[in-house]
PDB file of N, CA and C in Angstrom:
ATOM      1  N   UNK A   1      60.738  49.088-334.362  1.00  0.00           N
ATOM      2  CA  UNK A   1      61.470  48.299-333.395  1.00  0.00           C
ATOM      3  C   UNK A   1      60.771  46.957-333.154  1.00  0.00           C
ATOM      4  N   UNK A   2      59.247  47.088-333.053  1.00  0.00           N
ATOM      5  CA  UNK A   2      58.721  45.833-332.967  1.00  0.00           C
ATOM      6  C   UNK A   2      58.937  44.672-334.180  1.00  0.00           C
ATOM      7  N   UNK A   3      59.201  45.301-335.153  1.00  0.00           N
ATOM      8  CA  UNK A   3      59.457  44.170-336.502  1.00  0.00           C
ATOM      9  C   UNK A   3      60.701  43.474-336.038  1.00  0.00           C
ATOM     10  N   UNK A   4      61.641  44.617-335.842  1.00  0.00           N
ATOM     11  CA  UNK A   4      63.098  43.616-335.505  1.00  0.00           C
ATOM     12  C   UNK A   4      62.882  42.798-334.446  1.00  0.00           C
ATOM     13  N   UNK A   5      62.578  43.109-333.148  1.00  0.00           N
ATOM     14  CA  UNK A   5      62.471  42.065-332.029  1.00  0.00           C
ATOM     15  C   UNK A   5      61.706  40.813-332.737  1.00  0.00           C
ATOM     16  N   UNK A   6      60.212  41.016-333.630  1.00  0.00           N
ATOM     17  CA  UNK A   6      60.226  39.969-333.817  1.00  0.00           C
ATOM     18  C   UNK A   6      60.786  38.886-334.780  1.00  0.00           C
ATOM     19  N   UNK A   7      61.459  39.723-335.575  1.00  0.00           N
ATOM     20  CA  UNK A   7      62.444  39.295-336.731  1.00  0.00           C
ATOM     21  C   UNK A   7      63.463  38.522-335.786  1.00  0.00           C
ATOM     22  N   UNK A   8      63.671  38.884-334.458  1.00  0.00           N
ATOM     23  CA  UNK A   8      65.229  38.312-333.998  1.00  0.00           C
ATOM     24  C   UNK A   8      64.781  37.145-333.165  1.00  0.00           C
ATOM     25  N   UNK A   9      63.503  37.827-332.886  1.00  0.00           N
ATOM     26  CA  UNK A   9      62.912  36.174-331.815  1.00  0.00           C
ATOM     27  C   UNK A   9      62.643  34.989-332.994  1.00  0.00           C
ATOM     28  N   UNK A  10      61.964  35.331-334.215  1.00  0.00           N
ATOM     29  CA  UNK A  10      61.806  34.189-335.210  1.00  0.00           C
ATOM     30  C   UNK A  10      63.312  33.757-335.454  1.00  0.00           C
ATOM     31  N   UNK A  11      64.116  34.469-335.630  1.00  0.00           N
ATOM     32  CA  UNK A  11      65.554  33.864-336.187  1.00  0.00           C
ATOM     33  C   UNK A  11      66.346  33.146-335.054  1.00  0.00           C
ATOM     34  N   UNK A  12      66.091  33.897-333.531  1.00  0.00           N
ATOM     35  CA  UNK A  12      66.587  32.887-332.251  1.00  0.00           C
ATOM     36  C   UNK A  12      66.449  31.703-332.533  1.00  0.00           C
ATOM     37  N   UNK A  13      65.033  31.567-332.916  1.00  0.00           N
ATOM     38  CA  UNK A  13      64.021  29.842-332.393  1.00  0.00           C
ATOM     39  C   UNK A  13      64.278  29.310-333.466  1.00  0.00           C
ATOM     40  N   UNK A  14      64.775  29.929-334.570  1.00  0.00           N
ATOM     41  CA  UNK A  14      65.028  28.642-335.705  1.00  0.00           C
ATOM     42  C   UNK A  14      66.150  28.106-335.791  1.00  0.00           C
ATOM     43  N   UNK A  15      67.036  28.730-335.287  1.00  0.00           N
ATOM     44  CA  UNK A  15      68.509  28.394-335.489  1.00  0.00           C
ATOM     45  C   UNK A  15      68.809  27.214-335.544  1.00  0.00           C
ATOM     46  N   UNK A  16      67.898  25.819-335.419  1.00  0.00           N
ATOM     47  CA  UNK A  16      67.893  24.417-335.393  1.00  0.00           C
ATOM     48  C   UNK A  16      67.838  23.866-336.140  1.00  0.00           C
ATOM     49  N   UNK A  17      66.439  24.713-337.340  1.00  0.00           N
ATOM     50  CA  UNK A  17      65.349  23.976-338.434  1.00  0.00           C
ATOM     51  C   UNK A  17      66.432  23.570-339.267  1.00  0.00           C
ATOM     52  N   UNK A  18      67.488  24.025-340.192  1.00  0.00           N
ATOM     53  CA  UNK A  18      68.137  23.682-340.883  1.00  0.00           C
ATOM     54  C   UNK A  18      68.656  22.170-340.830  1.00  0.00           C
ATOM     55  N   UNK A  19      69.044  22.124-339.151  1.00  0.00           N
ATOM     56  CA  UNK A  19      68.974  20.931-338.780  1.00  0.00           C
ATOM     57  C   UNK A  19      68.509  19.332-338.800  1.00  0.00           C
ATOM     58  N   UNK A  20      67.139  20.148-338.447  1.00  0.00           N
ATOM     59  CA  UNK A  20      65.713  18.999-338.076  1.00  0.00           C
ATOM     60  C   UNK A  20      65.603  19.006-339.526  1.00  0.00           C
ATOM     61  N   UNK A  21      65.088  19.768-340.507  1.00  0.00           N
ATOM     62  CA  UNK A  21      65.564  19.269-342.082  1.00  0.00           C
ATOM     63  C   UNK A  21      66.252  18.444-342.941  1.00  0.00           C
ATOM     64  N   UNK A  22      67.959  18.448-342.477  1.00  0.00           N
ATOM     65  CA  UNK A  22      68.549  17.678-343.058  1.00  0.00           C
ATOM     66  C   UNK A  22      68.833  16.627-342.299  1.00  0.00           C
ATOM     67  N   UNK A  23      68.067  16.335-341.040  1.00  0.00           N
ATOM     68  CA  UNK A  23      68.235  15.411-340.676  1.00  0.00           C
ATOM     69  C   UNK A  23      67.107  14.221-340.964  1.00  0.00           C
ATOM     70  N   UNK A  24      65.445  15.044-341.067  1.00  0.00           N
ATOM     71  CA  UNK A  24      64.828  14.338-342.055  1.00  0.00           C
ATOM     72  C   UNK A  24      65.352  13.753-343.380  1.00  0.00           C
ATOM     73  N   UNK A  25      66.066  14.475-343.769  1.00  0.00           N
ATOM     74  CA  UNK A  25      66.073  14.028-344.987  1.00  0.00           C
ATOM     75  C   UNK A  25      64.872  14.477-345.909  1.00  0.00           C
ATOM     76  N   UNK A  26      64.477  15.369-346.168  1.00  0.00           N
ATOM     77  CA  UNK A  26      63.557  16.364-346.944  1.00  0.00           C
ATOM     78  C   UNK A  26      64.100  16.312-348.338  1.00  0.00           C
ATOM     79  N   UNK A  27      63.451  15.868-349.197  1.00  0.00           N
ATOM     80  CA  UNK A  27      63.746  15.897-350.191  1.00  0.00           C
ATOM     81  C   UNK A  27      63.309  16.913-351.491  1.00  0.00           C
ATOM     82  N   UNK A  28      62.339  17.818-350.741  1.00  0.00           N
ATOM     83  CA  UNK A  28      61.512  19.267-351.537  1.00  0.00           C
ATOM     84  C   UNK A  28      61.773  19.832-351.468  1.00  0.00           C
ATOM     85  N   UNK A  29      63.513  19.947-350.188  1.00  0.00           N
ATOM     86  CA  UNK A  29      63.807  21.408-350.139  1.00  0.00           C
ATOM     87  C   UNK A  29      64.319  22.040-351.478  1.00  0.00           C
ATOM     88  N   UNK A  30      64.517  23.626-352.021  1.00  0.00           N
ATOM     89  CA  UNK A  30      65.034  24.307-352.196  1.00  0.00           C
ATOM     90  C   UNK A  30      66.201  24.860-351.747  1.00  0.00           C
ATOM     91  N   UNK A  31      67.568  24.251-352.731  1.00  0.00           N
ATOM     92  CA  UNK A  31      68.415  25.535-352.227  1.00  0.00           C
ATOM     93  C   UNK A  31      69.361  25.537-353.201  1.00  0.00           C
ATOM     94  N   UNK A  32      69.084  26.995-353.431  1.00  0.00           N
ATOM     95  CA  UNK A  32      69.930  27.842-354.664  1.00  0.00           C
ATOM     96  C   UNK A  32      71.114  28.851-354.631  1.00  0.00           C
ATOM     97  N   UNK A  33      71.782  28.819-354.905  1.00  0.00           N
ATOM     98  CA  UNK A  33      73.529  29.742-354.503  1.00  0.00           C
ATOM     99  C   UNK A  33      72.655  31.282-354.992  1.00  0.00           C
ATOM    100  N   UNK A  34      73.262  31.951-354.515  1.00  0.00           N
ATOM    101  CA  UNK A  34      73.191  33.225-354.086  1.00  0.00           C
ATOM    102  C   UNK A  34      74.035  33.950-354.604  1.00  0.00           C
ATOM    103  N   UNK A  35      74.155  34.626-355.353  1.00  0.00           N
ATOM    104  CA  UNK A  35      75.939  35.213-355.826  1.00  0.00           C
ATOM    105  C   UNK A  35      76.102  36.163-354.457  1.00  0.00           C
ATOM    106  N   UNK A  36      77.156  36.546-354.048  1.00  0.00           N
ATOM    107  CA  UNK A  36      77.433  37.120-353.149  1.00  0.00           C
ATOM    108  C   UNK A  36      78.216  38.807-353.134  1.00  0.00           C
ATOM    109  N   UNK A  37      76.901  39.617-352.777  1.00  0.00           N
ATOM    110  CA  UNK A  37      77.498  40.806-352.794  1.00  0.00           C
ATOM    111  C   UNK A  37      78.503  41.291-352.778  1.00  0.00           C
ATOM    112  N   UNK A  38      79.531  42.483-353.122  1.00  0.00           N
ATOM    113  CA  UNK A  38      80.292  43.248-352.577  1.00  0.00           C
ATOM    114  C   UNK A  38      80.413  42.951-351.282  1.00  0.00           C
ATOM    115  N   UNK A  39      81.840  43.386-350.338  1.00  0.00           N
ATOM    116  CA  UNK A  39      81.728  42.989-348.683  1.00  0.00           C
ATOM    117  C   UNK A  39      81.020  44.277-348.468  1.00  0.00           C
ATOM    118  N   UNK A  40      79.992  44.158-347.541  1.00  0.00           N
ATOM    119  CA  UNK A  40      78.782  44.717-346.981  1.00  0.00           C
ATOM    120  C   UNK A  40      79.041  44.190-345.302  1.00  0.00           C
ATOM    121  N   UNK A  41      78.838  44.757-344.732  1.00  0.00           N
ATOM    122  CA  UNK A  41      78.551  44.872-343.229  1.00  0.00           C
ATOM    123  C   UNK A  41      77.379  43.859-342.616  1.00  0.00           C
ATOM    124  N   UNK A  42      76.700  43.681-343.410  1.00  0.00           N
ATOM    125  CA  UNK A  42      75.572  42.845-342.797  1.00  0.00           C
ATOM    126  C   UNK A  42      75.690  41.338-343.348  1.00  0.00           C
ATOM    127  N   UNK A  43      74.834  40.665-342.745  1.00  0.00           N
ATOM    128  CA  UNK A  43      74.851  38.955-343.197  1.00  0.00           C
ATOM    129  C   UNK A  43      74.581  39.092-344.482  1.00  0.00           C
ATOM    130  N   UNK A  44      75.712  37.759-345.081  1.00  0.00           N
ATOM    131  CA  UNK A  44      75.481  37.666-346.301  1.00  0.00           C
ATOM    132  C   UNK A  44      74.592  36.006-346.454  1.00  0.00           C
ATOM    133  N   UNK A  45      73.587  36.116-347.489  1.00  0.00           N
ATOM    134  CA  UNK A  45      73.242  34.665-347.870  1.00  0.00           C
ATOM    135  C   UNK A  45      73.588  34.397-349.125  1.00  0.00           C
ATOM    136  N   UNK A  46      74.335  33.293-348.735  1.00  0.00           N
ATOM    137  CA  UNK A  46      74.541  32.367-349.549  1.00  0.00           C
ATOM    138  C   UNK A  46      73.803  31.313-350.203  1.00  0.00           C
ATOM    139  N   UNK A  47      72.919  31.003-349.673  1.00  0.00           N
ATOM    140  CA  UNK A  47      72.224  30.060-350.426  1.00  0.00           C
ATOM    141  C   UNK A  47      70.705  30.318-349.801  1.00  0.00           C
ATOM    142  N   UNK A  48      69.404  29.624-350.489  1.00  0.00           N
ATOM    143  CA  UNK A  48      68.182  29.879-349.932  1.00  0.00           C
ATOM    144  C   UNK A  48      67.428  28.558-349.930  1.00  0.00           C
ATOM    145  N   UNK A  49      66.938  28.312-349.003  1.00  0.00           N
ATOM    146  CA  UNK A  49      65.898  26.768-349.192  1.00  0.00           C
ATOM    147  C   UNK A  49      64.518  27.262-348.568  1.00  0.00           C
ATOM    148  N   UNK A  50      63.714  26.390-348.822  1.00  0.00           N
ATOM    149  CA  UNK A  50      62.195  26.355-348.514  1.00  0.00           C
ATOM    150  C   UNK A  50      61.625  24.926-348.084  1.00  0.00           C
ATOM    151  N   UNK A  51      61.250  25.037-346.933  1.00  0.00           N
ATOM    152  CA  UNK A  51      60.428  24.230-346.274  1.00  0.00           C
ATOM    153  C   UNK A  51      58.970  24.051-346.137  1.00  0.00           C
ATOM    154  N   UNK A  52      58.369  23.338-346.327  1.00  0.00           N
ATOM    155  CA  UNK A  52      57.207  23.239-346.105  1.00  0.00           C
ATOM    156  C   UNK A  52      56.904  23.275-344.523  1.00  0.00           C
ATOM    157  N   UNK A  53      55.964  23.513-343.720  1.00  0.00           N
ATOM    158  CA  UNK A  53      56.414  23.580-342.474  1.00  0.00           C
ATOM    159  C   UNK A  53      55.546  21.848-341.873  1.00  0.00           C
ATOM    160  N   UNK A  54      54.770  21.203-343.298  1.00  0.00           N
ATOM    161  CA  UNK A  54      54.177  19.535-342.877  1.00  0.00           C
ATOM    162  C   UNK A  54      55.566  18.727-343.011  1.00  0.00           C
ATOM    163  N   UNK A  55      56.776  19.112-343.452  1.00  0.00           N
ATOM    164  CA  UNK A  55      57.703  18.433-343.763  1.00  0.00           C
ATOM    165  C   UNK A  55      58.464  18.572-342.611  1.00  0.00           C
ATOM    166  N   UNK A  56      58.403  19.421-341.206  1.00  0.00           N
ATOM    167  CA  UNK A  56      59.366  19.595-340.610  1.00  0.00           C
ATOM    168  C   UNK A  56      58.676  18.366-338.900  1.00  0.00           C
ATOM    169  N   UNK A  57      59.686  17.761-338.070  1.00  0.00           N
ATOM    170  CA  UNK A  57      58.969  17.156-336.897  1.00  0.00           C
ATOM    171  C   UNK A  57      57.844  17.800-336.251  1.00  0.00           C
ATOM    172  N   UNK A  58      57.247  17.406-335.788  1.00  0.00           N
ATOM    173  CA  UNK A  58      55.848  17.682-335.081  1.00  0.00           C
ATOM    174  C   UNK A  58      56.202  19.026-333.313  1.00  0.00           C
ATOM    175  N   UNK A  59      57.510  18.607-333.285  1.00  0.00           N
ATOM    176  CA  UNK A  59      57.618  19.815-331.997  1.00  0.00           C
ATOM    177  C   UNK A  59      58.053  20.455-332.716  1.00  0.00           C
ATOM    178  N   UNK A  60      58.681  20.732-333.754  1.00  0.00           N
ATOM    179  CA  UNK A  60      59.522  22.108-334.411  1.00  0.00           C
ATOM    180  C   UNK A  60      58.225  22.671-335.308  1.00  0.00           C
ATOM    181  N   UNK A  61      57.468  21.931-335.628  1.00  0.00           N
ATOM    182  CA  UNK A  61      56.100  22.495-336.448  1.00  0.00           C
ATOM    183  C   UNK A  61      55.414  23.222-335.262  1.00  0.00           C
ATOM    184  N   UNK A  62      55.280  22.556-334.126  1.00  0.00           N
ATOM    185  CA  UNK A  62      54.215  23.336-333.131  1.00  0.00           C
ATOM    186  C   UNK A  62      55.307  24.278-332.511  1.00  0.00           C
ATOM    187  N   UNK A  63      56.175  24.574-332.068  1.00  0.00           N
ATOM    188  CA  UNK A  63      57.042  26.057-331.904  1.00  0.00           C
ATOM    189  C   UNK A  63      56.837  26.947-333.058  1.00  0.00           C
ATOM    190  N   UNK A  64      56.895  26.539-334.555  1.00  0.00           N
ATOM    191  CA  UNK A  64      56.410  27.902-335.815  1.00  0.00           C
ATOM    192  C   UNK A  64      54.991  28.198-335.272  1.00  0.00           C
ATOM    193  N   UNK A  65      54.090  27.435-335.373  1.00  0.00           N
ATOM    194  CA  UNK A  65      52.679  27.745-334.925  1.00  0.00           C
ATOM    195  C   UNK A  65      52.650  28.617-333.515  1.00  0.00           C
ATOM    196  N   UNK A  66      53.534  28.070-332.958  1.00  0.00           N
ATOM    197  CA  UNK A  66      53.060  28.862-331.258  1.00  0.00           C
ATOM    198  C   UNK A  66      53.739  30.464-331.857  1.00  0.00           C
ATOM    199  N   UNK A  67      54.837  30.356-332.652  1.00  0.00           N
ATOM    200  CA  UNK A  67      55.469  31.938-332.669  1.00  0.00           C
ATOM    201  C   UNK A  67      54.170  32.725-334.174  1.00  0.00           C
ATOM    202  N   UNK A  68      54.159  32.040-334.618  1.00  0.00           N
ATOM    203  CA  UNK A  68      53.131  32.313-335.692  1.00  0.00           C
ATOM    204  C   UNK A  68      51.861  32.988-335.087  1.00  0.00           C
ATOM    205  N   UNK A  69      51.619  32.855-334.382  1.00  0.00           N
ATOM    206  CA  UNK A  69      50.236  32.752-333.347  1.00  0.00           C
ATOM    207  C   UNK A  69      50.414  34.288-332.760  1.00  0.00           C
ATOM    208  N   UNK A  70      51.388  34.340-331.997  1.00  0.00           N
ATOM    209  CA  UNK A  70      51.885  35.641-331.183  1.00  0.00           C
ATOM    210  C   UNK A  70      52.207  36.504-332.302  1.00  0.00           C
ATOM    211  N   UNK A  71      52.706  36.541-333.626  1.00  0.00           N
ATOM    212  CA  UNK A  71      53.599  37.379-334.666  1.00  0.00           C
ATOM    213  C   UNK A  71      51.837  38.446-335.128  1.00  0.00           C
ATOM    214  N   UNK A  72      52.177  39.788-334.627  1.00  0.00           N
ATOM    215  CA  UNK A  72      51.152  40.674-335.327  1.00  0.00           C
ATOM    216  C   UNK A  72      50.792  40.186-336.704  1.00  0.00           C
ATOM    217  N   UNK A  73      49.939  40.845-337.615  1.00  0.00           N
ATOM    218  CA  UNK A  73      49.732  40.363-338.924  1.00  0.00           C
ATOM    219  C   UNK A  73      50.376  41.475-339.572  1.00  0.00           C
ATOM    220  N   UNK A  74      50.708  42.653-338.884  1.00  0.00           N
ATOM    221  CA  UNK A  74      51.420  43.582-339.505  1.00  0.00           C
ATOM    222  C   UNK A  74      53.270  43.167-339.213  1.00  0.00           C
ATOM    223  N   UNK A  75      53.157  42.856-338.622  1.00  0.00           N
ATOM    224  CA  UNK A  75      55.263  41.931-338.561  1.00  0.00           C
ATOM    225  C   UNK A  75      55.211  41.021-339.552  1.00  0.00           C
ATOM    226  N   UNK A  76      54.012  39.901-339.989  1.00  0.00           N
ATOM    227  CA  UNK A  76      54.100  39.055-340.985  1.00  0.00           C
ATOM    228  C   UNK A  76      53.913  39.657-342.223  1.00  0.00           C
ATOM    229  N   UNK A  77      53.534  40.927-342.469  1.00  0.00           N
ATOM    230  CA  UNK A  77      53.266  41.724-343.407  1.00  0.00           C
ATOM    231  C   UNK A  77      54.568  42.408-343.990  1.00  0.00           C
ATOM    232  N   UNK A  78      55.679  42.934-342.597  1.00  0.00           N
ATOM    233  CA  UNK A  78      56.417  43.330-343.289  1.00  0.00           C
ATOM    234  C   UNK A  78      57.283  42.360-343.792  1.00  0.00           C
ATOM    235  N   UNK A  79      57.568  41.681-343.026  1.00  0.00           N
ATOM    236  CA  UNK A  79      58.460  40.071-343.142  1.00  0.00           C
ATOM    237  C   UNK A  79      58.189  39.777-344.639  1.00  0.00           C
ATOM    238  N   UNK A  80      56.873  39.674-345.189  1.00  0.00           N
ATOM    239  CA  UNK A  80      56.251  39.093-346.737  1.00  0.00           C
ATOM    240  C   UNK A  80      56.987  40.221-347.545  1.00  0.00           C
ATOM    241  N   UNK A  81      56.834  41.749-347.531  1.00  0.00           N
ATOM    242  CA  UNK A  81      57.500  42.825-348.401  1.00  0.00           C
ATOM    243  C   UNK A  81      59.203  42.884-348.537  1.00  0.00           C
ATOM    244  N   UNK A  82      59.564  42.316-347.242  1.00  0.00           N
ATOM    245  CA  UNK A  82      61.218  41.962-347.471  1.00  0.00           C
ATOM    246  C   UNK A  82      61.628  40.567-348.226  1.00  0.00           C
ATOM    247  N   UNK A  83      60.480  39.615-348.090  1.00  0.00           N
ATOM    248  CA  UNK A  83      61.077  38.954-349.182  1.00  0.00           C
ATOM    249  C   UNK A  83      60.428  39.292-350.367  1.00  0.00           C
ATOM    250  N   UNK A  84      59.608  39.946-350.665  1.00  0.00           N
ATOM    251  CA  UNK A  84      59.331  40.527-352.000  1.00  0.00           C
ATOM    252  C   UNK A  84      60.253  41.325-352.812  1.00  0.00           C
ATOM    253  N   UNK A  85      60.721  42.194-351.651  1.00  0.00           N
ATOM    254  CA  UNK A  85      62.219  43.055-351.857  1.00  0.00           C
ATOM    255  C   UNK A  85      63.200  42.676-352.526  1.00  0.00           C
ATOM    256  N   UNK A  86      63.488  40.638-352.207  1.00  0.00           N
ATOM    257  CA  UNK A  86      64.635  40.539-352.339  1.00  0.00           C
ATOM    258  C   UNK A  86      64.679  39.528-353.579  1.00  0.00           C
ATOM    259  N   UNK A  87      65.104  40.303-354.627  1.00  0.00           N
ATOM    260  CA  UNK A  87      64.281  38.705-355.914  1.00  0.00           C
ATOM    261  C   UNK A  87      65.421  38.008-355.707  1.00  0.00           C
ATOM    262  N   UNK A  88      66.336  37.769-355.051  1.00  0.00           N
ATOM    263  CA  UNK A  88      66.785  35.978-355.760  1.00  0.00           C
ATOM    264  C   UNK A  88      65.720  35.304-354.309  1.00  0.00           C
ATOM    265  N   UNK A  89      65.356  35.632-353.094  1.00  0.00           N
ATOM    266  CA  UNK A  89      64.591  35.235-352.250  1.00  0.00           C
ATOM    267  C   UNK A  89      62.830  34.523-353.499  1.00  0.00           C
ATOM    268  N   UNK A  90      62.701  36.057-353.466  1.00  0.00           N
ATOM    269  CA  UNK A  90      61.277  35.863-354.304  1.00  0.00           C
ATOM    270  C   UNK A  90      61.144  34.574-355.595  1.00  0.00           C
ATOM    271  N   UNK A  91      62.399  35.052-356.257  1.00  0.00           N
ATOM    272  CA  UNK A  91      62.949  34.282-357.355  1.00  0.00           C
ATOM    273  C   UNK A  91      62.190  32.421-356.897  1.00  0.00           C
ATOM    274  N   UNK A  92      62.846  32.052-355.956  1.00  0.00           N
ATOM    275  CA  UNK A  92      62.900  30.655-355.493  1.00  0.00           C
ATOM    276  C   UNK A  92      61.713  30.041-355.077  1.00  0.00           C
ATOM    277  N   UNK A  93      60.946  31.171-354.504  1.00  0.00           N
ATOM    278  CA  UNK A  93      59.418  31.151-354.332  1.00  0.00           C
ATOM    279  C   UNK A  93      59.110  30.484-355.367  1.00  0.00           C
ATOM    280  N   UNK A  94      58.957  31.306-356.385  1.00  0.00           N
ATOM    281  CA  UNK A  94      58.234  31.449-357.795  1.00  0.00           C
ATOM    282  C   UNK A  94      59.021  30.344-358.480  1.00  0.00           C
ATOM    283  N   UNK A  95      59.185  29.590-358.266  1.00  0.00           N
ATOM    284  CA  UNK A  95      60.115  28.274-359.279  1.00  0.00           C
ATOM    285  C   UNK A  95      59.308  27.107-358.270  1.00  0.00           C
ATOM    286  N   UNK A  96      59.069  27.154-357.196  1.00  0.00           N
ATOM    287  CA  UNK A  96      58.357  25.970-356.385  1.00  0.00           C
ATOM    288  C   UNK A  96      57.072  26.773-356.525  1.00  0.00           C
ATOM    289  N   UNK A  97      56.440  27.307-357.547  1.00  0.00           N
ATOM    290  CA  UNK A  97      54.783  27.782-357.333  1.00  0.00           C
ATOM    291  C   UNK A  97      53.952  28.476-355.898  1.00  0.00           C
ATOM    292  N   UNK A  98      55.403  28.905-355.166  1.00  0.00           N
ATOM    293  CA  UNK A  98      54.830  29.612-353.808  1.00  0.00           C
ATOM    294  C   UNK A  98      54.955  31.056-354.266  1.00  0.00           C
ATOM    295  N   UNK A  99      54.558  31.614-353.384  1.00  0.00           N
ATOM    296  CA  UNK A  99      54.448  33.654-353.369  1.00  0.00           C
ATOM    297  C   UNK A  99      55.095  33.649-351.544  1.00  0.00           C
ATOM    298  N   UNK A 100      55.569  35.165-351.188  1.00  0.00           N
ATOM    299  CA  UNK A 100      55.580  35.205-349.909  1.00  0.00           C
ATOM    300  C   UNK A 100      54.275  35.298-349.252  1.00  0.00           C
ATOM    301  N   UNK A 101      52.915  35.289-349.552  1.00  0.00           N
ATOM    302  CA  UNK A 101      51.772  35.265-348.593  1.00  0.00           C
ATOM    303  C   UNK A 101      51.796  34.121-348.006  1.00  0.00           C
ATOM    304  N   UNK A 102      53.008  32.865-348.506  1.00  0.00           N
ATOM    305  CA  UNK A 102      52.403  31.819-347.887  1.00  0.00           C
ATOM    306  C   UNK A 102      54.119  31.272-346.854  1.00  0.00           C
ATOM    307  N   UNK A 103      54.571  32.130-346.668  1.00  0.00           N
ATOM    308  CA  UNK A 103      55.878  32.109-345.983  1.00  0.00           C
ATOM    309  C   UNK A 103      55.304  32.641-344.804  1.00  0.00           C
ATOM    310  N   UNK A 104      55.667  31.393-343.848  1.00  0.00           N
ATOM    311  CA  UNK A 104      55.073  31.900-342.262  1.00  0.00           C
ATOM    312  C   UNK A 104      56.127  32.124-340.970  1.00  0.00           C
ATOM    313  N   UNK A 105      57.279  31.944-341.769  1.00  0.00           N
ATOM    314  CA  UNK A 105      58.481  32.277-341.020  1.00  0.00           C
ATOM    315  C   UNK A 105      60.152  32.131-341.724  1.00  0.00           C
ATOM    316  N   UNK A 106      60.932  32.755-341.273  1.00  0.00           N
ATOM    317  CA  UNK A 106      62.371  32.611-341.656  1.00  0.00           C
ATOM    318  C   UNK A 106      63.743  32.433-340.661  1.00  0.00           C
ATOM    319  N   UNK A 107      64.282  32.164-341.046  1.00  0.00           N
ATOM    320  CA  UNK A 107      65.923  31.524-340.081  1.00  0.00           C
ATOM    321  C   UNK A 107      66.644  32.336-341.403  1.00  0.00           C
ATOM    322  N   UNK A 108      67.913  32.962-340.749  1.00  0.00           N
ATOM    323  CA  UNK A 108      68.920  33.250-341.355  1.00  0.00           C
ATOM    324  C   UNK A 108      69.997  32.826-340.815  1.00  0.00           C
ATOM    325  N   UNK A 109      70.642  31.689-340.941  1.00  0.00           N
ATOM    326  CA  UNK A 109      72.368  30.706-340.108  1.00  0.00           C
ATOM    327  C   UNK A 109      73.104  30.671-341.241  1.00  0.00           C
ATOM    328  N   UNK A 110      74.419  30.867-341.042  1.00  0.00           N
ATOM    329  CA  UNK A 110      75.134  30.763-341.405  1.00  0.00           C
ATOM    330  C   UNK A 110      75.010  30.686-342.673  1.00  0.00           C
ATOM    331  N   UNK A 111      74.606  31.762-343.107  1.00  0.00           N
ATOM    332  CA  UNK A 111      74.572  32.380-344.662  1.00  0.00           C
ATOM    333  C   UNK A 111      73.311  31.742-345.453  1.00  0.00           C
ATOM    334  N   UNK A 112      72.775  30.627-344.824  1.00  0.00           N
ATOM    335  CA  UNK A 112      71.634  30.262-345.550  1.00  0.00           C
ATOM    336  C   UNK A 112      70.569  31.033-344.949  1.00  0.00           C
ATOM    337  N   UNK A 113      69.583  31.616-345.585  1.00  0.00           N
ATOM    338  CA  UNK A 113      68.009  31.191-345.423  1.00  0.00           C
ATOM    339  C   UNK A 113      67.334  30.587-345.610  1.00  0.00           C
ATOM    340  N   UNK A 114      66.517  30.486-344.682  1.00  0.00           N
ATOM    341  CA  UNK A 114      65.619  29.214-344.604  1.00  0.00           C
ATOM    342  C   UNK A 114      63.884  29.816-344.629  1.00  0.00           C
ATOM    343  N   UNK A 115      63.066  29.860-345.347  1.00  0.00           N
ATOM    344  CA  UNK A 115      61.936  30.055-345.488  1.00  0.00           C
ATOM    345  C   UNK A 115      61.224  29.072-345.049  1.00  0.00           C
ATOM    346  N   UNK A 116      60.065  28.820-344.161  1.00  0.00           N
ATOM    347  CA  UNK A 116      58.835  27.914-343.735  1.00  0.00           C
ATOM    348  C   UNK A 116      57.461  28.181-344.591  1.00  0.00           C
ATOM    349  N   UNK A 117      57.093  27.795-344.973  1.00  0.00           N
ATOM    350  CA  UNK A 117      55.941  28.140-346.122  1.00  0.00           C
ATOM    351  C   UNK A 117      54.671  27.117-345.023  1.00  0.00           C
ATOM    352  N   UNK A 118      53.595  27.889-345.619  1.00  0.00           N
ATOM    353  CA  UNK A 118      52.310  27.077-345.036  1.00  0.00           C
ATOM    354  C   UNK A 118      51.227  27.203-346.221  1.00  0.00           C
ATOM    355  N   UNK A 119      50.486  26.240-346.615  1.00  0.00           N
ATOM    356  CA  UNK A 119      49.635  26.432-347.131  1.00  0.00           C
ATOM    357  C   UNK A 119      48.545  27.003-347.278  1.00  0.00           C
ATOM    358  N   UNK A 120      47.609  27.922-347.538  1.00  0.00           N
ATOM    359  CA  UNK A 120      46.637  28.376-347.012  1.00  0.00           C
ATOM    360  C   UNK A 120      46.078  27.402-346.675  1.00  0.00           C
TER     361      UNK A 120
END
């Protein structure tokens, strides 16, 4: 139960980033179509991008850090095995030279995901 609450509090607080992204104008993002399951009951994604989290404004960077901060290392642990789970997720990683150890948060809106990556 604790993974989901914090799975739902990370996905509350991002619901913006997609935003603050294309409103930068980010030009590193990632985002790749998704073929789309069978109809399934749960959210579907459609597409996946990746953020760097130096690429995002300076208050939306310090809200990942403040939730980053509070997130057990075992919630960021499972969070890393679900996108390991999911290869077209993993897939996109591995084409920008990232792994999920370095994914420090996610947004799921409106069919996209959105991955935050940090560098070690």
């Amino acid at each position: 139960m604790r993974i989901l609450t914090a799975s739902v509090i990370i996905a509350v607080v991002f619901l913006g980033i997609p935003a603050f992204v294309q409103a930068q104008g980010v030009s590193s993002q990632s985002q790749v179509p998704v073929p789309t399951p069978p109809a399934q009951p749960s959210t579907v994604i459609r597409s996946i991008q990746v953020v760097d989290i130096k690429e995002l404004k300076p208050e939306v960077r310090a809200k990942i850090d403040q939730i980053v901060a509070n997130t057990s290392a075992e919630d960021l642990q499972s969070l890393r095995k679900s996108i390991d789970a999911t290869p077209e997720a993993a897939s996109v990683l591995k084409a920008k030279g990232l792994s999920s150890s370095q994914v420090v948060a996610i947004n799921l809106a409106d069919g996209v995901l959105t991955m935050i990556t940090k560098a070690a």
